[in-house]
PDB file of N, CA and C in Angstrom:
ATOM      1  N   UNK A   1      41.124  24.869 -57.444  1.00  0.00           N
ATOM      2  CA  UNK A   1      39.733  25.208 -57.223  1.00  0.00           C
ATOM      3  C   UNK A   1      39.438  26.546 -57.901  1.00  0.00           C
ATOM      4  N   UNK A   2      38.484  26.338 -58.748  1.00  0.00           N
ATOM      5  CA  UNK A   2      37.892  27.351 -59.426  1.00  0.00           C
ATOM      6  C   UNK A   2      37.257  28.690 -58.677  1.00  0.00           C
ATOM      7  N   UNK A   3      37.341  30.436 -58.507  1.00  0.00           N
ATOM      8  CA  UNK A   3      36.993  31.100 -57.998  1.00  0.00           C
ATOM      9  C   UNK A   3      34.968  30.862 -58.339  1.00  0.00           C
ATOM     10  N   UNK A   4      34.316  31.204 -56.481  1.00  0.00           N
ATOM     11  CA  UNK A   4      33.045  31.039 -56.879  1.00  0.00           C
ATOM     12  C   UNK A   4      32.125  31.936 -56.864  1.00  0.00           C
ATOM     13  N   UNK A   5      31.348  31.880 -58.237  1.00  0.00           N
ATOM     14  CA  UNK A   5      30.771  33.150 -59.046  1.00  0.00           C
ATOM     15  C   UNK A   5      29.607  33.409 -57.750  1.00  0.00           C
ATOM     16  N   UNK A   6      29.638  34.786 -57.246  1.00  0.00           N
ATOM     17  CA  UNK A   6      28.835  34.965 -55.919  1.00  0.00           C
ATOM     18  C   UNK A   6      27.465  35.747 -56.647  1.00  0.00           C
ATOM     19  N   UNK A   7      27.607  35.835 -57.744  1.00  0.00           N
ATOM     20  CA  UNK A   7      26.870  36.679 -58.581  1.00  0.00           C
ATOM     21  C   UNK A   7      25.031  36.311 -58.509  1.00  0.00           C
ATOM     22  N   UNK A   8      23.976  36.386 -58.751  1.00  0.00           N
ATOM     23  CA  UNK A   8      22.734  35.730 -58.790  1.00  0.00           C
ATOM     24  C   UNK A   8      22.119  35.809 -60.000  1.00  0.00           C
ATOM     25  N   UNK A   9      22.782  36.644 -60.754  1.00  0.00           N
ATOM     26  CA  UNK A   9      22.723  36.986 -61.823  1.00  0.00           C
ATOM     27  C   UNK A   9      23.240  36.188 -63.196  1.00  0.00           C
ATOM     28  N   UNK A  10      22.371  35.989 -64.237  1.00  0.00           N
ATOM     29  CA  UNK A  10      23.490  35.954 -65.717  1.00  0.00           C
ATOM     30  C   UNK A  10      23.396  36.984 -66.595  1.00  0.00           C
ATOM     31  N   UNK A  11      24.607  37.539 -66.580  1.00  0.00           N
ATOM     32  CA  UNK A  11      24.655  38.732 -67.612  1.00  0.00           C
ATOM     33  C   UNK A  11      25.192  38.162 -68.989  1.00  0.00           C
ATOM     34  N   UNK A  12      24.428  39.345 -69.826  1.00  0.00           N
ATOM     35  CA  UNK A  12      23.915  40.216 -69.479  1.00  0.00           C
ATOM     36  C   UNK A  12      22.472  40.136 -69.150  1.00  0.00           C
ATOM     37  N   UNK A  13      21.879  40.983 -68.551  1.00  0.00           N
ATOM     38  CA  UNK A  13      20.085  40.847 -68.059  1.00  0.00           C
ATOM     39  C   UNK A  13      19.925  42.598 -67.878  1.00  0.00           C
ATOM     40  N   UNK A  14      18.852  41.902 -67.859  1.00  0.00           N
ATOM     41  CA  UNK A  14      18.149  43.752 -67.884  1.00  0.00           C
ATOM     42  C   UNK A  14      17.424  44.121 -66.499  1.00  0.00           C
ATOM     43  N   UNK A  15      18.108  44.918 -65.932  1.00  0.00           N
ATOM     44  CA  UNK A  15      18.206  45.210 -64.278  1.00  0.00           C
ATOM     45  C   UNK A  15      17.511  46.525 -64.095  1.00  0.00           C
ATOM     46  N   UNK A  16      16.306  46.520 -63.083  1.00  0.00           N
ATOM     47  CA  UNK A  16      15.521  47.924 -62.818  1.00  0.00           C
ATOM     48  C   UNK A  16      16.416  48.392 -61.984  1.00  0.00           C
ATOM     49  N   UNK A  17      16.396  49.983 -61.758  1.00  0.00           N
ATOM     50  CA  UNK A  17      17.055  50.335 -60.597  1.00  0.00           C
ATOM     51  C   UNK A  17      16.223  51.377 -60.282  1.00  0.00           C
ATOM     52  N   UNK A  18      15.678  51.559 -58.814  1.00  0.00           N
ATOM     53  CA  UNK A  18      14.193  52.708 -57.998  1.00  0.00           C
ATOM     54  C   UNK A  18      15.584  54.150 -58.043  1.00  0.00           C
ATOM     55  N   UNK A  19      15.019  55.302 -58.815  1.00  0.00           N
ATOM     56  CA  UNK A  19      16.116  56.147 -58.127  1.00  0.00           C
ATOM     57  C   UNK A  19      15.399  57.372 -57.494  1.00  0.00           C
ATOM     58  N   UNK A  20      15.466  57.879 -56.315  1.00  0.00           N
ATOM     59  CA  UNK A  20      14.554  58.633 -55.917  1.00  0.00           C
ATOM     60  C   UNK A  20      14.854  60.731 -55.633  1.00  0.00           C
ATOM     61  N   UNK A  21      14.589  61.521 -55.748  1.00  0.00           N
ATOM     62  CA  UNK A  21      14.982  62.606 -55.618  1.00  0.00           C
ATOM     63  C   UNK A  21      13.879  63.734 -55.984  1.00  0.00           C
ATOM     64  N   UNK A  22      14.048  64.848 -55.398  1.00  0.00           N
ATOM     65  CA  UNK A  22      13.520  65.814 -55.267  1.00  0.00           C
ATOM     66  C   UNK A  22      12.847  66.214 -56.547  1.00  0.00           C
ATOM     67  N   UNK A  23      11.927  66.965 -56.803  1.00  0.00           N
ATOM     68  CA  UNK A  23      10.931  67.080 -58.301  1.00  0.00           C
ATOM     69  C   UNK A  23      11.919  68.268 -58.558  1.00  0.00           C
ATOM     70  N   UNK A  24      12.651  68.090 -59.925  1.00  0.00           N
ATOM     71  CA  UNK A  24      13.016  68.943 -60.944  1.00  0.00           C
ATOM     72  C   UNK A  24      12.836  68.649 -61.909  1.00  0.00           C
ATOM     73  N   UNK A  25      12.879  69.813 -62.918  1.00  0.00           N
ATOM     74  CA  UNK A  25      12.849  69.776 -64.454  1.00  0.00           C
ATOM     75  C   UNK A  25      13.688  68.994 -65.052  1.00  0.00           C
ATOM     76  N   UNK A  26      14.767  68.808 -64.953  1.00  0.00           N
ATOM     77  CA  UNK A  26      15.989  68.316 -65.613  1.00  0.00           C
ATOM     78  C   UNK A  26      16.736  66.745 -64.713  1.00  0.00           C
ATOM     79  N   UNK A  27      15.608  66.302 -63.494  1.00  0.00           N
ATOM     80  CA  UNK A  27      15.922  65.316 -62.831  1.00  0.00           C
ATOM     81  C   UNK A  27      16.401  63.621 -63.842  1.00  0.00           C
ATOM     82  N   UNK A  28      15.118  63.629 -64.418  1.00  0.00           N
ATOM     83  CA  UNK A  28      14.990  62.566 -66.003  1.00  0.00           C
ATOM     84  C   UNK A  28      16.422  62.294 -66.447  1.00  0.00           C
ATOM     85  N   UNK A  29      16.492  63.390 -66.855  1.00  0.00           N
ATOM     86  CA  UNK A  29      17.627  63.572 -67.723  1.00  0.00           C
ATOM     87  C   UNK A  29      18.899  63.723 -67.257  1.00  0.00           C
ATOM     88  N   UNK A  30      18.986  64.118 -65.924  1.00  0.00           N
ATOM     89  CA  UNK A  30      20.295  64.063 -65.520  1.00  0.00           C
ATOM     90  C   UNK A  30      20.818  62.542 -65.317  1.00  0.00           C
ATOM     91  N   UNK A  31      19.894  61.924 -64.743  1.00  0.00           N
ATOM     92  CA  UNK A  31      20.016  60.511 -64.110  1.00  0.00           C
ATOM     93  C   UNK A  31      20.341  59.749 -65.386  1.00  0.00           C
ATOM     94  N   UNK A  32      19.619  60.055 -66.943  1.00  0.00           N
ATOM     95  CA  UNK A  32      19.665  58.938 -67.715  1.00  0.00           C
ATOM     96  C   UNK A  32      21.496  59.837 -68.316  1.00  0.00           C
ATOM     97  N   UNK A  33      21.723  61.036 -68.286  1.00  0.00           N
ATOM     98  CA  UNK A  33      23.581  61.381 -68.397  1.00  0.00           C
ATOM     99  C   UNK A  33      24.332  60.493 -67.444  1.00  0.00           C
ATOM    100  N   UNK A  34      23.895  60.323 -66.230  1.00  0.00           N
ATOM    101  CA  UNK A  34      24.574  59.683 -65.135  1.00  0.00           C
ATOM    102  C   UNK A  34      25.250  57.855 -65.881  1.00  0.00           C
ATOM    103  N   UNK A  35      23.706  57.614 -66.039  1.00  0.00           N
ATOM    104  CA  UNK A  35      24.083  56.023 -66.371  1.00  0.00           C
ATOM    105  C   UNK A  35      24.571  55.698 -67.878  1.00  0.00           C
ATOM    106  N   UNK A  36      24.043  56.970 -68.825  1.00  0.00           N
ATOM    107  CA  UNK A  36      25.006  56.572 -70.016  1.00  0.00           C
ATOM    108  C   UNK A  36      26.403  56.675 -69.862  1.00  0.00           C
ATOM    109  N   UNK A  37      26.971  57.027 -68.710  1.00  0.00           N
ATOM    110  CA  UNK A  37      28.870  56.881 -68.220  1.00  0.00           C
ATOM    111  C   UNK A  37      28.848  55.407 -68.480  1.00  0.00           C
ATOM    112  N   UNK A  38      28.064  54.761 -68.092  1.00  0.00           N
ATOM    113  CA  UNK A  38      28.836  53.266 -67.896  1.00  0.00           C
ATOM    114  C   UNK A  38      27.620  51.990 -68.564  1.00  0.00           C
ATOM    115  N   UNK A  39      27.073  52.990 -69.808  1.00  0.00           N
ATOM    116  CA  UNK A  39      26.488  52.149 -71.311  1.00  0.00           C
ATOM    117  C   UNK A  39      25.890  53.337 -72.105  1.00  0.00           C
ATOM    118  N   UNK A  40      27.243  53.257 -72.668  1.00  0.00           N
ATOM    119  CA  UNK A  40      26.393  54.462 -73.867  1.00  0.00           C
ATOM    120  C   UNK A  40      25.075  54.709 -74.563  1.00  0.00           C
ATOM    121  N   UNK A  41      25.013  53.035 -74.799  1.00  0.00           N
ATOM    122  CA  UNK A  41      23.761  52.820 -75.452  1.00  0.00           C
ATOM    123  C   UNK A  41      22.237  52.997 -74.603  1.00  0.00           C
ATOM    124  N   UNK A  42      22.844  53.343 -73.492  1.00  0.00           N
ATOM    125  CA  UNK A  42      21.513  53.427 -72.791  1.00  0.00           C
ATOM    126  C   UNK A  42      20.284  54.122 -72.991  1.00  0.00           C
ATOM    127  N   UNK A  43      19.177  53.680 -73.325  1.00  0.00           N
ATOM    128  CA  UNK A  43      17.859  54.223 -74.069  1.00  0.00           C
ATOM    129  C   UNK A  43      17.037  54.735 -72.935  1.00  0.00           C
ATOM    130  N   UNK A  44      16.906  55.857 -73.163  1.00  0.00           N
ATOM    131  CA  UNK A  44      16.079  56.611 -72.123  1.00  0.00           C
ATOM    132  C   UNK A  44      14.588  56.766 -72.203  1.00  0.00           C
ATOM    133  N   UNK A  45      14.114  55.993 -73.102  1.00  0.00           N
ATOM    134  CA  UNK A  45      12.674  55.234 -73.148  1.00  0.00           C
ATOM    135  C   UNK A  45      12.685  54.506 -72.424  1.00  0.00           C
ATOM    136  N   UNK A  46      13.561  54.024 -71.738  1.00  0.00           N
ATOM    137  CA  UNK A  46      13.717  52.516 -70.778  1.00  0.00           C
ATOM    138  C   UNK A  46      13.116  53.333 -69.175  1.00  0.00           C
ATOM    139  N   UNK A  47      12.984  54.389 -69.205  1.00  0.00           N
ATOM    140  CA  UNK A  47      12.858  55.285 -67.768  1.00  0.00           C
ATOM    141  C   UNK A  47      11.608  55.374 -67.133  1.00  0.00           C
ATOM    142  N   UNK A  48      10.680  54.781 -66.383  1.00  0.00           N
ATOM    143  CA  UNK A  48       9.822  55.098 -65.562  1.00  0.00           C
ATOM    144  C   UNK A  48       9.309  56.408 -64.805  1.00  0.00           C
ATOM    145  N   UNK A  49       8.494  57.106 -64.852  1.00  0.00           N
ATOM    146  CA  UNK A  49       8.830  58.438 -64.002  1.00  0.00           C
ATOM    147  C   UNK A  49       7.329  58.389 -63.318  1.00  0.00           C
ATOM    148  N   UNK A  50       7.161  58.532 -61.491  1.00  0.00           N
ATOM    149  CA  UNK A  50       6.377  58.490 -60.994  1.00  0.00           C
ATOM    150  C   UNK A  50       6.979  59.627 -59.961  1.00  0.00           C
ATOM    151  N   UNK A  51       5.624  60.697 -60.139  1.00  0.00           N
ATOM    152  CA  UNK A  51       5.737  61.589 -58.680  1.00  0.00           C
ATOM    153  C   UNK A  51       4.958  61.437 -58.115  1.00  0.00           C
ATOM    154  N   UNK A  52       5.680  62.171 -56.749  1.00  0.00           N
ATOM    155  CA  UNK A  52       5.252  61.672 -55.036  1.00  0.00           C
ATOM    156  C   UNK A  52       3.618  62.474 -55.129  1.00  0.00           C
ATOM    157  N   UNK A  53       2.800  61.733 -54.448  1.00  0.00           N
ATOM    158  CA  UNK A  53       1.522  62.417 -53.991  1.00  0.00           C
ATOM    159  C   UNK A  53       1.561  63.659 -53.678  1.00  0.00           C
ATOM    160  N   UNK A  54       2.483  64.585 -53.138  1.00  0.00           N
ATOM    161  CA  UNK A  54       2.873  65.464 -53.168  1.00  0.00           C
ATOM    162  C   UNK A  54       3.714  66.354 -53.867  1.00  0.00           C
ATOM    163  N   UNK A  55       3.815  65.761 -54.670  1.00  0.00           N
ATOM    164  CA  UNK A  55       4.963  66.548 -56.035  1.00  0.00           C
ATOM    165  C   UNK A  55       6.211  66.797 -55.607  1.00  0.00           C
ATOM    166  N   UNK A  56       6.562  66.603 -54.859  1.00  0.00           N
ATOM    167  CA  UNK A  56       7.647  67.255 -54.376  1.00  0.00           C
ATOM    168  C   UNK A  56       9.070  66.411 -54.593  1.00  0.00           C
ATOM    169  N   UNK A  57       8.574  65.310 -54.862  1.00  0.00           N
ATOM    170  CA  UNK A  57       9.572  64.129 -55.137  1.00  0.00           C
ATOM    171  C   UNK A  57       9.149  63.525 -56.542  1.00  0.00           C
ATOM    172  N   UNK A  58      10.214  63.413 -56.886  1.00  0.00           N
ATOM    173  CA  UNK A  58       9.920  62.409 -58.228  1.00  0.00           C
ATOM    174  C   UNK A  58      10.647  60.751 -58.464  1.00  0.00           C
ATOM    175  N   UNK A  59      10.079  59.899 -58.621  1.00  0.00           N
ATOM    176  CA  UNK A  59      10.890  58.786 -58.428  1.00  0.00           C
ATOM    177  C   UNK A  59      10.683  57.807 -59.982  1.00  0.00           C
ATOM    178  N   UNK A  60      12.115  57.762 -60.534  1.00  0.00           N
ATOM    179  CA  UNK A  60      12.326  57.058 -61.563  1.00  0.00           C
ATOM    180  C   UNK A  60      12.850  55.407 -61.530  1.00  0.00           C
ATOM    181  N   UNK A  61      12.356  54.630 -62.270  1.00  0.00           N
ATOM    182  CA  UNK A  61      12.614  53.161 -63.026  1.00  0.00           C
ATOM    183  C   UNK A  61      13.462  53.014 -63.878  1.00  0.00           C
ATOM    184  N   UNK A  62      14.757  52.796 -63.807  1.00  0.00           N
ATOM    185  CA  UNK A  62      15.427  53.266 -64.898  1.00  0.00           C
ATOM    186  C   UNK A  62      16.065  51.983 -65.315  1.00  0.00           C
ATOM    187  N   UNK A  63      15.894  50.909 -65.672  1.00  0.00           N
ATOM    188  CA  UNK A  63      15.936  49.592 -66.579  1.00  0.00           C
ATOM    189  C   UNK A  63      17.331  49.832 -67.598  1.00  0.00           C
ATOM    190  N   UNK A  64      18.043  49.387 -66.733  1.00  0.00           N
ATOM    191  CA  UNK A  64      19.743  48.971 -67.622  1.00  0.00           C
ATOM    192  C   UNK A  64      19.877  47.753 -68.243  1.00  0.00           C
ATOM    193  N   UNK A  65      20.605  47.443 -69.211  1.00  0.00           N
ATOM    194  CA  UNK A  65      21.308  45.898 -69.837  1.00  0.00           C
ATOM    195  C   UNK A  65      22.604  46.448 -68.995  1.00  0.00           C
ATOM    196  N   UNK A  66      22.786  45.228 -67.841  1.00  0.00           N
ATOM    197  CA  UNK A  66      23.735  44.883 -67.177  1.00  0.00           C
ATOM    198  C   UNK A  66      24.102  44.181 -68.128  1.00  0.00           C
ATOM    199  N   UNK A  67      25.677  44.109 -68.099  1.00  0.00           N
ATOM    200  CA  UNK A  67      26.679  42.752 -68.416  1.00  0.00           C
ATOM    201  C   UNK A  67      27.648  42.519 -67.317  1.00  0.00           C
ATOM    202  N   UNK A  68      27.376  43.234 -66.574  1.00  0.00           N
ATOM    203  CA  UNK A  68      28.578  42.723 -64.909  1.00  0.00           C
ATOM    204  C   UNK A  68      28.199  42.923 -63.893  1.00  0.00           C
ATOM    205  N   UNK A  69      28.921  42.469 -62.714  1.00  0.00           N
ATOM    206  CA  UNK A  69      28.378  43.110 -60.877  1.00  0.00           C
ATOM    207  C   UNK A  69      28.763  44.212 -60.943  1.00  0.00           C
ATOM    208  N   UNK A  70      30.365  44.468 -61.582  1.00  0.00           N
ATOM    209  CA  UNK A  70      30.835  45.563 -61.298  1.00  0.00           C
ATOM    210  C   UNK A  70      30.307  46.558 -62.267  1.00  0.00           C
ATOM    211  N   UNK A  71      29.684  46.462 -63.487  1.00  0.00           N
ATOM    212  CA  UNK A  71      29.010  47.641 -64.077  1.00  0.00           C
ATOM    213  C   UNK A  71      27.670  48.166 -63.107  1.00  0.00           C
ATOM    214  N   UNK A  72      26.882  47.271 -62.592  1.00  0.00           N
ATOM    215  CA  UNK A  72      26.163  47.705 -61.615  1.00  0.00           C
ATOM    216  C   UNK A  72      26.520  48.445 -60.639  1.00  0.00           C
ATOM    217  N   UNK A  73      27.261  47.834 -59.500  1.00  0.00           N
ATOM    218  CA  UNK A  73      28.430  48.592 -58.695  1.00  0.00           C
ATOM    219  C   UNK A  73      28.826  49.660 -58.858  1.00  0.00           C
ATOM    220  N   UNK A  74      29.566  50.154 -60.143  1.00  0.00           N
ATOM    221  CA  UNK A  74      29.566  51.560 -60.606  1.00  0.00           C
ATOM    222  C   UNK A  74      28.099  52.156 -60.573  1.00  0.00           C
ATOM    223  N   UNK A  75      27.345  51.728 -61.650  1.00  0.00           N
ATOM    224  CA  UNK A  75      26.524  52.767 -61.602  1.00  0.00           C
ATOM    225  C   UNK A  75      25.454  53.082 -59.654  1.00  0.00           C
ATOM    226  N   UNK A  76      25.648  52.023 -59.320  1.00  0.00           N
ATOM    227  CA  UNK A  76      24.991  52.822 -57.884  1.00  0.00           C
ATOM    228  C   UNK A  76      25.587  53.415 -57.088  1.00  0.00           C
ATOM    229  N   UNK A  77      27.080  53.732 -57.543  1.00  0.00           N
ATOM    230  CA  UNK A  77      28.040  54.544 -56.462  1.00  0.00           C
ATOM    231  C   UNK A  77      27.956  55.534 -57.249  1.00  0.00           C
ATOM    232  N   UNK A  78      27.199  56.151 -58.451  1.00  0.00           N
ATOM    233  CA  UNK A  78      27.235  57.074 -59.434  1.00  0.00           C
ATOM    234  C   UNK A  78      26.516  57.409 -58.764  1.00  0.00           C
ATOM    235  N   UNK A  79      25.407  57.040 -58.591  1.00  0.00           N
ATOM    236  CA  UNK A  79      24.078  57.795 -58.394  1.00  0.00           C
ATOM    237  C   UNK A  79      23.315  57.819 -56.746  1.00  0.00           C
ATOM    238  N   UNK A  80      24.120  57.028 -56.466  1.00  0.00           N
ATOM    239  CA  UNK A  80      23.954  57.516 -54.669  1.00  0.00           C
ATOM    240  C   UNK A  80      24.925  58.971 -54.732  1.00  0.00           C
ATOM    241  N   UNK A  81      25.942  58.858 -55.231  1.00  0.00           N
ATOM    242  CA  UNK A  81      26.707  59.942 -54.681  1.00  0.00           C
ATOM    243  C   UNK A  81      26.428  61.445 -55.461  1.00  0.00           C
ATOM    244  N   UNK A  82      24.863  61.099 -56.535  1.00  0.00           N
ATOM    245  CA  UNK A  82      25.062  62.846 -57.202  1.00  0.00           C
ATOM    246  C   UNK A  82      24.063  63.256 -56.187  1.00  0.00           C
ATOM    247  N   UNK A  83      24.747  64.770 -56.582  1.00  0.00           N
ATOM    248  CA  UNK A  83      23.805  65.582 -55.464  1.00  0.00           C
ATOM    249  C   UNK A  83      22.400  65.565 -55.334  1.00  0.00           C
ATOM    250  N   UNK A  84      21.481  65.222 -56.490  1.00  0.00           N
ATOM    251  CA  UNK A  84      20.044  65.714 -56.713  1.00  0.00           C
ATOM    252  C   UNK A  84      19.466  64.184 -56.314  1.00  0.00           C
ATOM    253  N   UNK A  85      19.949  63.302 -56.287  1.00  0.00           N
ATOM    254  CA  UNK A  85      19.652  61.797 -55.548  1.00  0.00           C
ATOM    255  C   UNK A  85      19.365  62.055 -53.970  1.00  0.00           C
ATOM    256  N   UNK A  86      18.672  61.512 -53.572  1.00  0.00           N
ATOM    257  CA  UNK A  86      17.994  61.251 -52.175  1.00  0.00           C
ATOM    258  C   UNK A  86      17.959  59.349 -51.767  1.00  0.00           C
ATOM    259  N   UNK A  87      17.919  58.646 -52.834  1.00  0.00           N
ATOM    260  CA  UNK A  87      17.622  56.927 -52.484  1.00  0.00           C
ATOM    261  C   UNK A  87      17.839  56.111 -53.948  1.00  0.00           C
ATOM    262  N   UNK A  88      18.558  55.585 -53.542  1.00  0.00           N
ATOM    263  CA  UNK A  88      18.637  54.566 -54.679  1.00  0.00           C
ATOM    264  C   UNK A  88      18.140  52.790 -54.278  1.00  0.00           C
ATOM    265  N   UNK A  89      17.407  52.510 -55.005  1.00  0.00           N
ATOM    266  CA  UNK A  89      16.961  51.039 -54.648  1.00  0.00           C
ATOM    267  C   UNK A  89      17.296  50.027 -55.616  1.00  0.00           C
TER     268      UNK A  89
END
């Protein structure tokens, strides 16, 4: 018996991910260093940037070419765990 693919996905596909954190200058850009670890090619035109009604938060769209669960997997244990992150969706 063949192992069964639990996946919902076919990779590769192009996967949004909500990432949420406090309004800084250099927030953008840290997040799109974060996810070029695990796709170099990652184009940071691909990035959404919406702040909170209050400015105080800034919340990015940041649209990856997945090719695995586990490249996903990595990158949300990347970015839950940096410091300037508050929510990842």
């Amino acid at each position: 018996m063949s192992p069964v693919n639990e996946s919902l996905f076919e990779f590769p596909c192009d996967f949004p991910i909500k990432v949420m954190g406090k309004a800084h200058p250099e927030f953008a850009e840290t997040i799109v260093t974060v996810v070029r670890q695990f796709d170099a090619s990652f184009d940071a035109t691909r990035v959404e940037t919406r702040p909170s009604s209050g400015g105080n938060y800034i919340g990015l769209t940041v649209t990856v070419r997945a090719h695995s669960r586990e490249q996903l997997d990595d990158i949300y244990r990347a970015l839950t765990g940096h410091p300037m992150v508050k929510v990842v969706l």
